[in-house]
Protein backbone atom coordinates (compact mmCIF):
# COMPACT_ATOMS: atom_id res chain seq x y z
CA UNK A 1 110.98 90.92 66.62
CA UNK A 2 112.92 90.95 69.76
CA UNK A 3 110.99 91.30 72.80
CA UNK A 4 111.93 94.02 74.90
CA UNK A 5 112.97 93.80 78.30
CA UNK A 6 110.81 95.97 80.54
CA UNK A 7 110.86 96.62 84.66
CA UNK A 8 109.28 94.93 87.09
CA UNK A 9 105.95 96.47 88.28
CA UNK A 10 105.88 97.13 91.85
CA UNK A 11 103.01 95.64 92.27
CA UNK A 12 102.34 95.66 96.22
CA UNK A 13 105.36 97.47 96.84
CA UNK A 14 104.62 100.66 99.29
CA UNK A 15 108.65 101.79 99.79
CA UNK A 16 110.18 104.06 97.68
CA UNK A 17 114.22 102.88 98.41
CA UNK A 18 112.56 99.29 96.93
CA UNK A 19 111.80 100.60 94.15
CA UNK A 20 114.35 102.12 92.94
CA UNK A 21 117.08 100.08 94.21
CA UNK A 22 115.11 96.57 92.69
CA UNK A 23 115.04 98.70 89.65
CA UNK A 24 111.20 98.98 89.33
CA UNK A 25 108.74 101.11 86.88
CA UNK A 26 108.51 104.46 89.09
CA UNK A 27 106.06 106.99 87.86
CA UNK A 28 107.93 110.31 89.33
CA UNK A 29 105.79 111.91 91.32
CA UNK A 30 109.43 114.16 93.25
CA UNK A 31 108.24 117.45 91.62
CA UNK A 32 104.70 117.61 94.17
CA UNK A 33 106.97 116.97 96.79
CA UNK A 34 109.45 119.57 96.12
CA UNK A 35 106.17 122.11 95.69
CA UNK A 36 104.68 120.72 98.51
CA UNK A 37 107.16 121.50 101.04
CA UNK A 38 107.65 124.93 99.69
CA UNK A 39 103.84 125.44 99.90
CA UNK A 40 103.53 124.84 104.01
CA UNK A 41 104.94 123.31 106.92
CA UNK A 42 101.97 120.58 108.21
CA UNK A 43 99.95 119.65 105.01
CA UNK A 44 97.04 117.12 104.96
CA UNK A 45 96.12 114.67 101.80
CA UNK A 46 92.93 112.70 101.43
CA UNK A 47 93.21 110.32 98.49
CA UNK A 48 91.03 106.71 98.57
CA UNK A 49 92.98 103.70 99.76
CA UNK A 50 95.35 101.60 97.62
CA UNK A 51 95.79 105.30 96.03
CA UNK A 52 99.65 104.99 96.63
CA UNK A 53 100.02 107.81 99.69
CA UNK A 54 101.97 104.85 101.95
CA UNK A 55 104.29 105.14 98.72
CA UNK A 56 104.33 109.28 99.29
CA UNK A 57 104.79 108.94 102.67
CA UNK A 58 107.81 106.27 101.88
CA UNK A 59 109.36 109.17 99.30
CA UNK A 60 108.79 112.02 101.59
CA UNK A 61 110.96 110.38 104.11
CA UNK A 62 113.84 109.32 101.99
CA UNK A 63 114.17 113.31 100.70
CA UNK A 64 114.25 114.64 104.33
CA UNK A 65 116.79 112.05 105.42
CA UNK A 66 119.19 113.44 102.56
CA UNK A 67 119.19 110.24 100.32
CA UNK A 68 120.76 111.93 97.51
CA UNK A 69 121.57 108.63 95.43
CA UNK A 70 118.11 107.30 95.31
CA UNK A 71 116.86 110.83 93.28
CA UNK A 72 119.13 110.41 90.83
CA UNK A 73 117.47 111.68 87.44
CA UNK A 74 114.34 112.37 89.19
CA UNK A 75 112.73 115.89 88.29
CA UNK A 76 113.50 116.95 92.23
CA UNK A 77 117.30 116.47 91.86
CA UNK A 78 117.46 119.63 89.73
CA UNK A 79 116.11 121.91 92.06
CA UNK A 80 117.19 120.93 95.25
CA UNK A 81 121.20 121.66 96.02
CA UNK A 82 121.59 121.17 99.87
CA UNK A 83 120.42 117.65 100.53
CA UNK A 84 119.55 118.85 104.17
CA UNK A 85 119.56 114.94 106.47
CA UNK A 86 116.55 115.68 109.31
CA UNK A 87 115.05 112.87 111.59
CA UNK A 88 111.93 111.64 110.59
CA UNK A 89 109.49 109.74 113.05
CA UNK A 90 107.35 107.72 110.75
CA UNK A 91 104.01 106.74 112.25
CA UNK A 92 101.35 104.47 110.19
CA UNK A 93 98.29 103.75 111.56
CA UNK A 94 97.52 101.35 109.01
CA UNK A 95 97.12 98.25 111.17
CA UNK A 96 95.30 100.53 113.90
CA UNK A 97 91.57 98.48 112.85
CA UNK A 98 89.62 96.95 114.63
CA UNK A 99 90.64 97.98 118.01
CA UNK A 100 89.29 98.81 121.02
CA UNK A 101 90.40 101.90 123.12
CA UNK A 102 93.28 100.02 125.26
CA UNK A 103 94.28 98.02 122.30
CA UNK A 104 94.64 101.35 120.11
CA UNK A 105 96.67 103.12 123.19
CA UNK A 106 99.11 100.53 123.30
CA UNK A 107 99.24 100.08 119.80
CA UNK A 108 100.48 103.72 119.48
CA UNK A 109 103.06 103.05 122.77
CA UNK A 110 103.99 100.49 120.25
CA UNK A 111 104.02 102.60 117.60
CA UNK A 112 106.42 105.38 119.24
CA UNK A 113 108.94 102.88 120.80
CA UNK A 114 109.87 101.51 117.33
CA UNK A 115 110.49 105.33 116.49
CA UNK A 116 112.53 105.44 119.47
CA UNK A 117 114.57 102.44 119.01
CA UNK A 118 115.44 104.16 115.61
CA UNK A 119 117.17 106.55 117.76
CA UNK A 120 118.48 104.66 120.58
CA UNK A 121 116.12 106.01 122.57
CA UNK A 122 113.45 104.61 125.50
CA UNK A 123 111.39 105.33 127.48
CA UNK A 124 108.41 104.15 130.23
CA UNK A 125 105.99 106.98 129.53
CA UNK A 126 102.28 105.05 129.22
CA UNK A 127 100.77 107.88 127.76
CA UNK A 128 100.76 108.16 124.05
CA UNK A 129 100.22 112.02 124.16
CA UNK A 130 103.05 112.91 126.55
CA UNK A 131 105.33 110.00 124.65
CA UNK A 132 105.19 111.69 121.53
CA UNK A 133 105.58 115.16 122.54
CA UNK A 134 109.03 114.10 124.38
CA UNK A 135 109.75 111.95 121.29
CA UNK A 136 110.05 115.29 119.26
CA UNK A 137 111.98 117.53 121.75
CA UNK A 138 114.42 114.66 122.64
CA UNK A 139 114.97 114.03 118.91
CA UNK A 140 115.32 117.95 118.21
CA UNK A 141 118.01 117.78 120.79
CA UNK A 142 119.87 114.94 119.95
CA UNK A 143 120.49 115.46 116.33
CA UNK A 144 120.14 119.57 116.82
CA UNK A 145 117.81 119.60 113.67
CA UNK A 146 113.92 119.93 113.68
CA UNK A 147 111.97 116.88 112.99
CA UNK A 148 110.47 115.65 110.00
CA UNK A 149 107.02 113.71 111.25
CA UNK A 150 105.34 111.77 108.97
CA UNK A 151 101.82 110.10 109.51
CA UNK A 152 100.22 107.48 107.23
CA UNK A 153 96.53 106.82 107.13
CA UNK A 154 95.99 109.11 110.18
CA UNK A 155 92.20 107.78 110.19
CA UNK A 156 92.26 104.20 110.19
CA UNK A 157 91.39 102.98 113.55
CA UNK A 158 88.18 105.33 113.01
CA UNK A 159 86.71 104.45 109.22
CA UNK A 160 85.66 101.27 110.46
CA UNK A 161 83.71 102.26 113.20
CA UNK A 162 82.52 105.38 111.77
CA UNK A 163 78.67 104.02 111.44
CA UNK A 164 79.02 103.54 115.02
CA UNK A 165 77.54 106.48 117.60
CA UNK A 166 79.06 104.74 120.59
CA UNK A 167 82.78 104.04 120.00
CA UNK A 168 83.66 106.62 116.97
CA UNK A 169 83.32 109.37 119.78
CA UNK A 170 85.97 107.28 122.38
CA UNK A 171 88.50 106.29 119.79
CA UNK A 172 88.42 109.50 117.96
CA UNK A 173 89.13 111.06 121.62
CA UNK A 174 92.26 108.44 121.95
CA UNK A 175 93.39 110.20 118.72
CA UNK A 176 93.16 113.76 119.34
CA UNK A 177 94.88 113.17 122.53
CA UNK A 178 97.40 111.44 120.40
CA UNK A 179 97.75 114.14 117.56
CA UNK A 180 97.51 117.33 119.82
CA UNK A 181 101.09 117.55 120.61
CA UNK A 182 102.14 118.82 117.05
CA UNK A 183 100.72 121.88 118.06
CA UNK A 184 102.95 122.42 121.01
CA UNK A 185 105.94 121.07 119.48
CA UNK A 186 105.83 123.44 116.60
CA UNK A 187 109.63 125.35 117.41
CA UNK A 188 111.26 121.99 116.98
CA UNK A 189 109.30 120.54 114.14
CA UNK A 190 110.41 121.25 110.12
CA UNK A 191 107.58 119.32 108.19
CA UNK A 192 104.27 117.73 109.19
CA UNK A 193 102.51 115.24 106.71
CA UNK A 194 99.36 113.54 107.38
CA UNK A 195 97.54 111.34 104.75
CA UNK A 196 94.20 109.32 105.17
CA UNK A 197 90.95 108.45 103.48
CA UNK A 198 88.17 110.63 105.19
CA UNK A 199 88.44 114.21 106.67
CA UNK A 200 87.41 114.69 109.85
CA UNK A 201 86.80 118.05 111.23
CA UNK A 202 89.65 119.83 112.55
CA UNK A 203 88.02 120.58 115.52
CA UNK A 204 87.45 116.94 116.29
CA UNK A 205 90.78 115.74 115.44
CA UNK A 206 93.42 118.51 115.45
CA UNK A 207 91.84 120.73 117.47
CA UNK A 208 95.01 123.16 118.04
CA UNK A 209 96.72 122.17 114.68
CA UNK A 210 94.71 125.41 113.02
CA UNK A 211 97.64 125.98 110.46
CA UNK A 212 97.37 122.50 108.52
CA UNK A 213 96.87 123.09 104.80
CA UNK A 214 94.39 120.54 103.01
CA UNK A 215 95.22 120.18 99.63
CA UNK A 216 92.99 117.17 98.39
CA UNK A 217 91.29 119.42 96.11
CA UNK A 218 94.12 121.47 94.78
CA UNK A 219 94.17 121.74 91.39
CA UNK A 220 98.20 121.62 91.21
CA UNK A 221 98.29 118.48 93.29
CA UNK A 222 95.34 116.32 91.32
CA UNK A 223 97.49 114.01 90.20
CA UNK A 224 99.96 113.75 93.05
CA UNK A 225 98.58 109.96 93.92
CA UNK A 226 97.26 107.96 90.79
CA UNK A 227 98.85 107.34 87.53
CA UNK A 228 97.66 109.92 84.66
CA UNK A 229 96.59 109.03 81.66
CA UNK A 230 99.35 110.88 79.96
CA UNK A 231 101.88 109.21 82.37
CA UNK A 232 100.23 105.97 81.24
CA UNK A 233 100.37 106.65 77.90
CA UNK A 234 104.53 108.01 78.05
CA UNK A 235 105.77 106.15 80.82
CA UNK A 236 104.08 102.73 80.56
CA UNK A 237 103.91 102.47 76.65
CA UNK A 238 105.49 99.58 76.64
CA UNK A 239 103.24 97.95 79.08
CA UNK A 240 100.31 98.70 77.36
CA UNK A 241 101.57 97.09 74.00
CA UNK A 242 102.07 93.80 75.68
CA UNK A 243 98.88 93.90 77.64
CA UNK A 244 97.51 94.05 74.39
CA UNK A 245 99.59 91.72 72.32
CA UNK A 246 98.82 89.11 75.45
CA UNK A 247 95.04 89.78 74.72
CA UNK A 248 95.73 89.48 70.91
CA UNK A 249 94.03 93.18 70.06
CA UNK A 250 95.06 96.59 69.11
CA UNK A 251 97.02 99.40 71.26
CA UNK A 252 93.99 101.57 70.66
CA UNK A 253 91.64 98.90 71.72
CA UNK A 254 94.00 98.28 74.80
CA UNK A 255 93.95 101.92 75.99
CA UNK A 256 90.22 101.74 75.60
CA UNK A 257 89.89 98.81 77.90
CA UNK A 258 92.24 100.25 80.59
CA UNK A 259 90.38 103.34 80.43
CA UNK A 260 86.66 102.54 80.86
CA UNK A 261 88.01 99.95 83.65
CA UNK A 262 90.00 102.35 85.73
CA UNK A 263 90.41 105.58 84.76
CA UNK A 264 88.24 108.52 85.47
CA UNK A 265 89.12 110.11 89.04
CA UNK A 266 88.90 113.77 89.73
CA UNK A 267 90.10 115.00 92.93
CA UNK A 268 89.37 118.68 91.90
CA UNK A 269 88.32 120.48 88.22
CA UNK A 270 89.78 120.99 85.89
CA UNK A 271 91.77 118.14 86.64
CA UNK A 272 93.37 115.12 84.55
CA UNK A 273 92.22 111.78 84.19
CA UNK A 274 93.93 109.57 86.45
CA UNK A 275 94.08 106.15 86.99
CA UNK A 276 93.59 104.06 89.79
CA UNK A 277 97.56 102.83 90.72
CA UNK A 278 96.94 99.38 92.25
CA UNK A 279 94.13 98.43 89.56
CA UNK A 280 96.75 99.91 86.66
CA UNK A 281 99.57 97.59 87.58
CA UNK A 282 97.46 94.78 88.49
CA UNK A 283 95.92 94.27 85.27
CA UNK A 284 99.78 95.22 83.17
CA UNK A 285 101.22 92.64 85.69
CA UNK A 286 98.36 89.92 84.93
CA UNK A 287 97.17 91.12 81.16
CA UNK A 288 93.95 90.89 83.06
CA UNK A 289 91.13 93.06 83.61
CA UNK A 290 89.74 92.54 87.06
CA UNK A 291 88.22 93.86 89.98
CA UNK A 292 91.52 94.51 91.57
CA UNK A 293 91.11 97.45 94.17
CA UNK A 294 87.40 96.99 94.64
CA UNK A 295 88.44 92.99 95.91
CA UNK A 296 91.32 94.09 97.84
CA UNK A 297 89.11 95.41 100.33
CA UNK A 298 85.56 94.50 100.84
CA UNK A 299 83.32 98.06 102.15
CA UNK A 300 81.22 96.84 104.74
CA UNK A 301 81.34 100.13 106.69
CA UNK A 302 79.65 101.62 103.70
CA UNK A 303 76.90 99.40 103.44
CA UNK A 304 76.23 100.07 106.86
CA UNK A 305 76.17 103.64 106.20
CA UNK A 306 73.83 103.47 103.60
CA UNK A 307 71.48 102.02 105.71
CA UNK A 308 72.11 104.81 108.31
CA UNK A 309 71.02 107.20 105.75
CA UNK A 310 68.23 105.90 104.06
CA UNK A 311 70.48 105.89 100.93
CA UNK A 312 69.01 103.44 97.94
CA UNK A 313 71.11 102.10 95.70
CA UNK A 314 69.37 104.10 92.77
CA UNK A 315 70.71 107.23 94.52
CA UNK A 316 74.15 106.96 93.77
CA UNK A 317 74.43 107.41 90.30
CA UNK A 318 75.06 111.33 89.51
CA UNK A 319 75.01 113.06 93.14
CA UNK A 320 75.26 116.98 92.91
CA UNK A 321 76.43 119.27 95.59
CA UNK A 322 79.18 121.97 96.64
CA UNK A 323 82.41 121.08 97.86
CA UNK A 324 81.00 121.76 101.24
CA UNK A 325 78.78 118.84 100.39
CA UNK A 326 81.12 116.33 99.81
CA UNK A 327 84.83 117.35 100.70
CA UNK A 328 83.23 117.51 104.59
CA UNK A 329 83.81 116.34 107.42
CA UNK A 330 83.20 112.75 107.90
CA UNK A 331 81.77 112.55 111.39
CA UNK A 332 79.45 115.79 111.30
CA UNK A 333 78.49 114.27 107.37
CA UNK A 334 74.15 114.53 106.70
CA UNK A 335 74.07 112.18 104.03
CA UNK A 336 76.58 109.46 102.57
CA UNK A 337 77.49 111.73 100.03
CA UNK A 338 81.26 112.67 101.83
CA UNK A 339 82.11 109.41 102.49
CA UNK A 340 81.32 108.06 98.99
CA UNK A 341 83.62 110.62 97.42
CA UNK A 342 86.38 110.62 100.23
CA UNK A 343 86.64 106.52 99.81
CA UNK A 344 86.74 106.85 96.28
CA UNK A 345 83.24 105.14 94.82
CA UNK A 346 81.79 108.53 93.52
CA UNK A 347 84.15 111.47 91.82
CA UNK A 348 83.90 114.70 90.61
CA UNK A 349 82.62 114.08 86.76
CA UNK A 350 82.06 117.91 85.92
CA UNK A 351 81.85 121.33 88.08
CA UNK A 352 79.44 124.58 86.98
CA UNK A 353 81.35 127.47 87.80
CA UNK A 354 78.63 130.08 87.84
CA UNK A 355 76.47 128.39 90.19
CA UNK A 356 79.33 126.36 92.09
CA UNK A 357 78.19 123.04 92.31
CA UNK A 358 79.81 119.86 90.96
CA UNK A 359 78.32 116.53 89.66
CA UNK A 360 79.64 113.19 90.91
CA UNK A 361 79.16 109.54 89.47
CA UNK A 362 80.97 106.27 89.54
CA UNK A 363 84.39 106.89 88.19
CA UNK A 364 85.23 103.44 86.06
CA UNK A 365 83.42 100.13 85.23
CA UNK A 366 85.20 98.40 88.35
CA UNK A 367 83.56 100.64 90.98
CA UNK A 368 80.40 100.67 89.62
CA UNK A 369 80.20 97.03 89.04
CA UNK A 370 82.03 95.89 92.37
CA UNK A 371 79.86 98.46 94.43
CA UNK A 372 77.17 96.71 92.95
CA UNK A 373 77.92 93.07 93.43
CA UNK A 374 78.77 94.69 97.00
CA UNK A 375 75.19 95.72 97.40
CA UNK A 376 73.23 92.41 96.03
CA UNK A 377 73.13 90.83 99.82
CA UNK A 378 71.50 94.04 101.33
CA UNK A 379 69.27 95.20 98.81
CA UNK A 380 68.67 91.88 97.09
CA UNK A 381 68.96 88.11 98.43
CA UNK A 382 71.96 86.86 100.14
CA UNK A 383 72.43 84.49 97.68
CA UNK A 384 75.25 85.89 95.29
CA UNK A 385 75.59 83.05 92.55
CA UNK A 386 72.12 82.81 92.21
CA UNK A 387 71.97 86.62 91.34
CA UNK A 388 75.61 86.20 88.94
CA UNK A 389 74.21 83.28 87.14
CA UNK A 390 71.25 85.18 86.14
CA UNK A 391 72.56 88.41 84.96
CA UNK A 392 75.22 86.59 83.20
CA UNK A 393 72.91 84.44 81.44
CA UNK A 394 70.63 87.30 80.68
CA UNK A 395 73.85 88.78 78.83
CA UNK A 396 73.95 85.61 76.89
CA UNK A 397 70.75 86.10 75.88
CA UNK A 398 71.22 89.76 75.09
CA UNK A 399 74.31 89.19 73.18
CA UNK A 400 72.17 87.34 70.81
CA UNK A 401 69.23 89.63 70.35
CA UNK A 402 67.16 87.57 72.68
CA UNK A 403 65.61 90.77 75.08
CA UNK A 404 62.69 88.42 75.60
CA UNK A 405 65.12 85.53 76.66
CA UNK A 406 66.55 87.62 78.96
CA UNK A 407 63.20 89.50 80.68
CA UNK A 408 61.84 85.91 81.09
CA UNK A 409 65.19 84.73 83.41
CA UNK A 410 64.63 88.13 85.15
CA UNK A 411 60.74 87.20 85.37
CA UNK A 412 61.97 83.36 86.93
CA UNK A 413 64.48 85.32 89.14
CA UNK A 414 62.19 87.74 90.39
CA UNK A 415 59.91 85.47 91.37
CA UNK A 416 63.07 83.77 93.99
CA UNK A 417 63.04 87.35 95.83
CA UNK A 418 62.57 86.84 99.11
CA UNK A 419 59.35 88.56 100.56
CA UNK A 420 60.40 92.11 102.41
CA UNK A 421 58.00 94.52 104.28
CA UNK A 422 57.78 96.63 101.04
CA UNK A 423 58.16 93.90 98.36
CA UNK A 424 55.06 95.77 97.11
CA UNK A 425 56.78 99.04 96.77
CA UNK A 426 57.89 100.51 93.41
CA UNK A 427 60.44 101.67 94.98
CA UNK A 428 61.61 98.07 95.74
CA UNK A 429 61.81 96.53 92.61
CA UNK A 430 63.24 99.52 91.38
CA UNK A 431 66.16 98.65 93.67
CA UNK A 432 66.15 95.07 92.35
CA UNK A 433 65.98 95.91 88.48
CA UNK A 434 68.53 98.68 89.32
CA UNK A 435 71.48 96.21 90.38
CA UNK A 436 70.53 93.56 87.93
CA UNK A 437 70.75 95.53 84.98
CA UNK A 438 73.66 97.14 86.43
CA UNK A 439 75.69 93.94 86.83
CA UNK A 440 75.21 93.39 83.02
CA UNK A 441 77.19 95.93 82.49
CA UNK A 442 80.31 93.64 83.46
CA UNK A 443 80.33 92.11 80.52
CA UNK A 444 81.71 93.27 77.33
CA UNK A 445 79.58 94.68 74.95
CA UNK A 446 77.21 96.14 77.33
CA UNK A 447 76.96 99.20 78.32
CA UNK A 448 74.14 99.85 81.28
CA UNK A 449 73.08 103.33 82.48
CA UNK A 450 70.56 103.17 85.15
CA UNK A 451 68.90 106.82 85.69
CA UNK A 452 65.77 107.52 88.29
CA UNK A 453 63.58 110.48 87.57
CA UNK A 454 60.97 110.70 90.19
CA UNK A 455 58.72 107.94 90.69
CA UNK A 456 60.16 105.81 88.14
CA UNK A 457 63.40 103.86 87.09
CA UNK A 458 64.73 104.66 83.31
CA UNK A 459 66.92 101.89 81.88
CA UNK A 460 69.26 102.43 78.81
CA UNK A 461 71.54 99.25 77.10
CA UNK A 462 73.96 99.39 74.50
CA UNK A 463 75.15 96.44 72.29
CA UNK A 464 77.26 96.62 69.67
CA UNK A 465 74.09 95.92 67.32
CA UNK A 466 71.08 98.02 69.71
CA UNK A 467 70.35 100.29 72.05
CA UNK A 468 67.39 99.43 74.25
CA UNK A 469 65.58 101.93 75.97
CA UNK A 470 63.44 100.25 78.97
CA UNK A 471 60.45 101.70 80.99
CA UNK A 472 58.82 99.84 84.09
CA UNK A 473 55.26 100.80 85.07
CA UNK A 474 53.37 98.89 88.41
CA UNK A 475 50.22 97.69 88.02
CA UNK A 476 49.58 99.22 84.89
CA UNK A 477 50.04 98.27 81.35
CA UNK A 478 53.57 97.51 78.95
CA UNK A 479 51.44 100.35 76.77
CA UNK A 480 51.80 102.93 79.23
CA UNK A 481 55.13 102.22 79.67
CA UNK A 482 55.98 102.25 75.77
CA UNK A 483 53.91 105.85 76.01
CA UNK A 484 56.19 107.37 78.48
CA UNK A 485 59.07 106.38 76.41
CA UNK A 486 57.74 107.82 73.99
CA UNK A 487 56.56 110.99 75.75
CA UNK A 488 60.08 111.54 76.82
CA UNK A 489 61.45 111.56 73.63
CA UNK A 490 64.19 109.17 74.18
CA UNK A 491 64.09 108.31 70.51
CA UNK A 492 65.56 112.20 69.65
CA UNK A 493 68.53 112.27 72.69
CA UNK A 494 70.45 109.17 71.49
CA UNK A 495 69.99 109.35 67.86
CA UNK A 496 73.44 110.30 67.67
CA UNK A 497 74.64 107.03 68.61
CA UNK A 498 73.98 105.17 65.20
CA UNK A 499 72.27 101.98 66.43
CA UNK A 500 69.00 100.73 65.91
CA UNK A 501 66.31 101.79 68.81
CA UNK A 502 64.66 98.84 70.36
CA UNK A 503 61.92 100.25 73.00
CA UNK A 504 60.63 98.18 76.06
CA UNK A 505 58.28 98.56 78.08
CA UNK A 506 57.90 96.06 81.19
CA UNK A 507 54.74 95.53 83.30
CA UNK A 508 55.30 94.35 87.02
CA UNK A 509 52.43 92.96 89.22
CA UNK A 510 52.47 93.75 92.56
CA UNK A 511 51.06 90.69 93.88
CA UNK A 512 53.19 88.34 92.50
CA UNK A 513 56.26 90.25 92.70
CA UNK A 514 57.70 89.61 89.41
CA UNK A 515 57.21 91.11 86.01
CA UNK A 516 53.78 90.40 84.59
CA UNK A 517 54.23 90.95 81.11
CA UNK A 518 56.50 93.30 78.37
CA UNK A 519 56.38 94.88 75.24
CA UNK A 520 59.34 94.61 72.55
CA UNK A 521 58.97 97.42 69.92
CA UNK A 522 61.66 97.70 67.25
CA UNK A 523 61.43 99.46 64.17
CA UNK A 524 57.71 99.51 64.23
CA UNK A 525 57.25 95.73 64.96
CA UNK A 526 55.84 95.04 68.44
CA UNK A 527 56.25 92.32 70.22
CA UNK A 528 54.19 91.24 73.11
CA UNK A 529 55.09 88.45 76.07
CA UNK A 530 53.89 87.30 79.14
């Protein structure tokens, strides 16, 4: 059978005329822009980064400049007749990181001169503020249309320094200073777009721009960034049967894969699956199924912000809260909850109407497991391969009905913890077992869910031939543990899954910081090791 021919994946590519003029897979995305700009005149998207706004952004300005030819059989070249060309200034603060306050100034003087040599136009204004705002009115009167102004990742030169109480409040100053002309400018402005990662308050930020419209949890514009799973499944067909012929298994298991990997993101409910866009075409473009977005940007301002609020690793599996909760404000934020959702590691999961509350969790195996291995030199030693080599040979182990194998490397590991202040804690190993078992869940086969009632951790593995249901007691006994199991019923709640119950309990000595011994009951056969 011939092979067909199919279009190169922009992979990396963030500009809409490249696309379409190389000839490129585009997933149309022209009918929220045509809604969008019927819906308001200065509109504000939060979507998590490598999400594909740049690429928005990029499409936005090609419609308002009147490029006609690059729409063609796009759903927005049926509705819209006039082809109106307005000037767009274009301002990314992408590369804004990292800066101090005089760097970010004349980064932004930079910023607004290459907008100005766009229209033959200069000038020696050193204020960024007053720059911009004679930007727009000489622009209005040059080309006697109102201007288009579009601005890409409109938070960047703050997410990195948002754990920090001394310079968030002096940059985010430089900003407002920078933004607050939009306001003033309103008679000769025809469309304001802003994109970013976090939300900060309007009163921080655009504190006279009181007419922008959020709609990052708009139901009608869910899948405006992201690739749906319908759209997967229509528009990259063909992608998905060679991904799968390259890994020599079926469509069905293919779809799967793709699926538990990088689908599940909900920017509102109801909403549609959607994928995550740079992951998706990674893995088509490779026939691999990696850690793309989580590696393309390491989260160290998140780790820090744990810390800041007390927030354990164990916490982050199924948050709860009201929009209020986490579609806040990043800077006036109580707990990490905001941020988490806003950068993309937690996502709405399910929403209860009646009492208006949503639940959030990891959205796909690469977040959870690259937030994870993100977490191991903070919460457990510094020393990564020490930690991969042992969960990976504890999967060995598991893979071939060894548990006891497996709880003796974690016993030997254990043991290689570094001493802390509350090594003694519970609460501490709980952390520890928490990301090891979680890291299993990398591997094929295995399926980890790590759930903490109060005072205690709750572990539950699936293999394709078990499912293991683990309790850890401290100082006690592996019969207590095996007890609670039992006193929780666990047995009863995943009966419907069809595979053999294999109960553990696990022992764990204080003193010498490791586990002490564990119990290995399967169909009334018990097992005991130390």
């Amino acid at each position: 059978m011939e092979k067909k021919s199919l279009k190169r994946l922009p992979v990396g590519i963030q500009t809409f005329e490249k696309i379409i003029t190389d000839d490129c897979l585009y997933i149309d995305k022209t009918e929220y822009i045509w809604n969008m700009i019927h819906l308001s005149n200065y509109i504000f998207l939060s979507r998590p980064r490598r999400f594909g706004k740049s690429l928005l952004i990029s499409t936005l300005q090609a419609y308002f400049e009147g490029r006609k030819e690059l729409f063609k059989g796009l759903a927005i070249e049926q509705w819209e007749k006039e082809w109106t060309k307005y000037p767009v200034l274009r301002i990314s603060m992408a590369s804004g990181k990292h800066m101090e306050k005089d760097q970010l100034e004349r980064y932004l003087l930079y910023i607004l001169e290459e907008n100005e040599k766009r229209f033959g136009l200069s000038s020696d204004l050193t204020d960024p503020n007053t720059r911009l705002k004679k930007l727009i009115a000489t622009v209005y009167e040059q080309t006697g249309r109102k201007v288009v102004v579009l601005i890409d990742e409109y938070d960047a030169p703050l997410l990195d320094v948002v754990h920090e109480e001394t310079t968030l409040p002096v940059l985010r100053n430089v900003m407002r200073n920078f933004y607050s002309p939009l306001k003033d400018s309103d008679p000769y402005l025809q469309f304001v777009f802003l994109t970013g990662i976090t939300k900060f308050s309007q009163l921080s930020i655009f504190s006279e721009l009181n007419n922008l419209k959020n709609i990052s949890m708009l139901p009608q514009y869910a899948a405006v960034c992201g690739i749906t799973k319908e759209e997967m499944l229509t528009r990259m067909s063909d992608y998905i049967d060679d991904f799968a012929t390259a890994r020599q298994i079926s469509r069905e298991e293919a779809v799967a894969q793709l699926k538990r990997q990088y689908d599940g993101y909900h920017f509102t409910w109801p909403s549609p699956d959607i994928f995550n866009p740079f992951s998706l075409l990674n893995a088509f473009q490779d026939k691999e199924l990696r850690n793309y977005w989580f590696a393309s940007g390491t989260p160290t301002y998140l780790v820090e912000m744990l810390r800041k609020f007390d927030t354990l690793p164990t916490d982050l599996r199924s948050m709860e809260g009201s929009a209020d909760d986490f579609d806040a404000p990043t800077e006036t934020m109580t707990t990490i909850l905001p941020l988490l959702y806003q950068s993309g590691y937690l996502t709405i999961k399910d929403y209860d109407r009646e009492f208006d509350y949503y639940r959030l969790d990891f959205p796909n195996r690469e977040v959870r497991i690259g937030l994870t291995k993100a977490l191991v030199p903070a919460y457990v030693m510094p020393n990564t391969l020490v930690v991969n080599n042992t969960v990976r040979r504890m999967a060995q182990c598991i893979a071939k009905e060894d548990m006891d194998g497996a709880l003796r490397l974690m016993q030997t590991f254990l043991s290689t913890v570094p001493y802390c202040s509350n090594a003694s804690s519970e609460g501490h190993f709980q952390q520890v077992l928490y990301i090891v078992f979680s890291l299993l869940g990398q591997y094929n086969g295995l399926d980890v869910e790590v759930r903490t009632p109060v005072g205690r951790v709750d572990m539950v593995l699936r293999t394709s031939k078990a499912l293991y249901l683990f309790e850890l007691k401290l100082n006690r006994s592996t019969a207590a543990a095996l007890q609670q199991i039992d006193l929780k019923d666990y047995a009863s709640k995943f009966a419907l899954d069809g595979l053999p119950i294999v109960k553990v309990g696990i022992n764990f000595d204080a003193e010498r910081h490791t586990l002490s011994d564990w119990e290995i009951k399967k169909r009334q056969v018990l097992l005991h090791f130390r």
